[in-house]
Protein backbone atom coordinates (compact mmCIF):
# COMPACT_ATOMS: atom_id res chain seq x y z
CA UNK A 1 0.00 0.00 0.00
CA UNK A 2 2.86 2.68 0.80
CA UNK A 3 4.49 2.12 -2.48
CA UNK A 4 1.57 2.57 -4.64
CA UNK A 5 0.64 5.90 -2.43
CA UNK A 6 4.68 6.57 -3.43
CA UNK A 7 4.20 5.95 -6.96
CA UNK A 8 1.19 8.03 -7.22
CA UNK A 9 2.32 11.00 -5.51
CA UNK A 10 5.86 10.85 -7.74
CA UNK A 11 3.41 10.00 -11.21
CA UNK A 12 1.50 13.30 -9.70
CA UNK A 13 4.34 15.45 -8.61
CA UNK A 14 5.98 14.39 -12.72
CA UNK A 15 2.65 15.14 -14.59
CA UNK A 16 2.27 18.52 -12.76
CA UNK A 17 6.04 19.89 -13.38
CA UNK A 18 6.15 18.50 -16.95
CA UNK A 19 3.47 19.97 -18.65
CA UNK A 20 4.71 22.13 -20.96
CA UNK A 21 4.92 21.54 -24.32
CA UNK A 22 7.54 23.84 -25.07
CA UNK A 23 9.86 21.53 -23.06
CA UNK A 24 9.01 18.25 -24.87
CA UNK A 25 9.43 20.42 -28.34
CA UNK A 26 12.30 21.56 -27.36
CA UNK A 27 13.72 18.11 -26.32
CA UNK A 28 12.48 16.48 -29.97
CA UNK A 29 14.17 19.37 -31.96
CA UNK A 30 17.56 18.62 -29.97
CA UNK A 31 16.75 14.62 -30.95
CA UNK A 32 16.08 15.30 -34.11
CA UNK A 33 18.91 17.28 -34.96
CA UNK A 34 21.40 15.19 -33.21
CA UNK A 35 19.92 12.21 -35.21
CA UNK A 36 20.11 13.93 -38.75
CA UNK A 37 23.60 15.14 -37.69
CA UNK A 38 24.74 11.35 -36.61
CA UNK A 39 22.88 10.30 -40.19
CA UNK A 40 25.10 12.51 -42.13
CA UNK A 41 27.88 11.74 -40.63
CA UNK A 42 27.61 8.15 -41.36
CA UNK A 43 26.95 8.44 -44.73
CA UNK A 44 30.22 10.65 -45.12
CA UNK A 45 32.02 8.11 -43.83
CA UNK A 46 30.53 5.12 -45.89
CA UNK A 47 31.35 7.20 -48.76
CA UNK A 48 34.52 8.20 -47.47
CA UNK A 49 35.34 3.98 -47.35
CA UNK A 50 33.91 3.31 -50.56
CA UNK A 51 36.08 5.89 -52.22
CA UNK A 52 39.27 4.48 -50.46
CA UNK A 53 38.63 0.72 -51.06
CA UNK A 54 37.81 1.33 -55.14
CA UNK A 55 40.71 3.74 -55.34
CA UNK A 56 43.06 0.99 -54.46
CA UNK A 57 41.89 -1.31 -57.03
């Protein structure tokens, strides 16, 4: 019984600070960002391969 009366206070105490949407857009935009960044970047460096290994040939 106390941890459920825990849980719900800390689920209550979460829902009530984290409301805003501006902090969950905010959070995506960083994410997405990061992830188009790390995307990139691998494909430079699949290319970057590629163009080493045929060069050799």
């Amino acid at each position: 019984m106390k941890k459920s009366v825990q849980f719900a206070s800390l689920f209550a105490f979460i829902v009530t600070t984290f409301t805003s949407c501006e902090v969950v857009k905010g959070i995506f935009k960083a994410g997405m960002g990061f992830g188009i960044f790390i995307v990139i970047a691998v494909i430079a460096v699949i290319i970057f391969i590629i163009s080493k290994l045929s060069g050799k040939k």
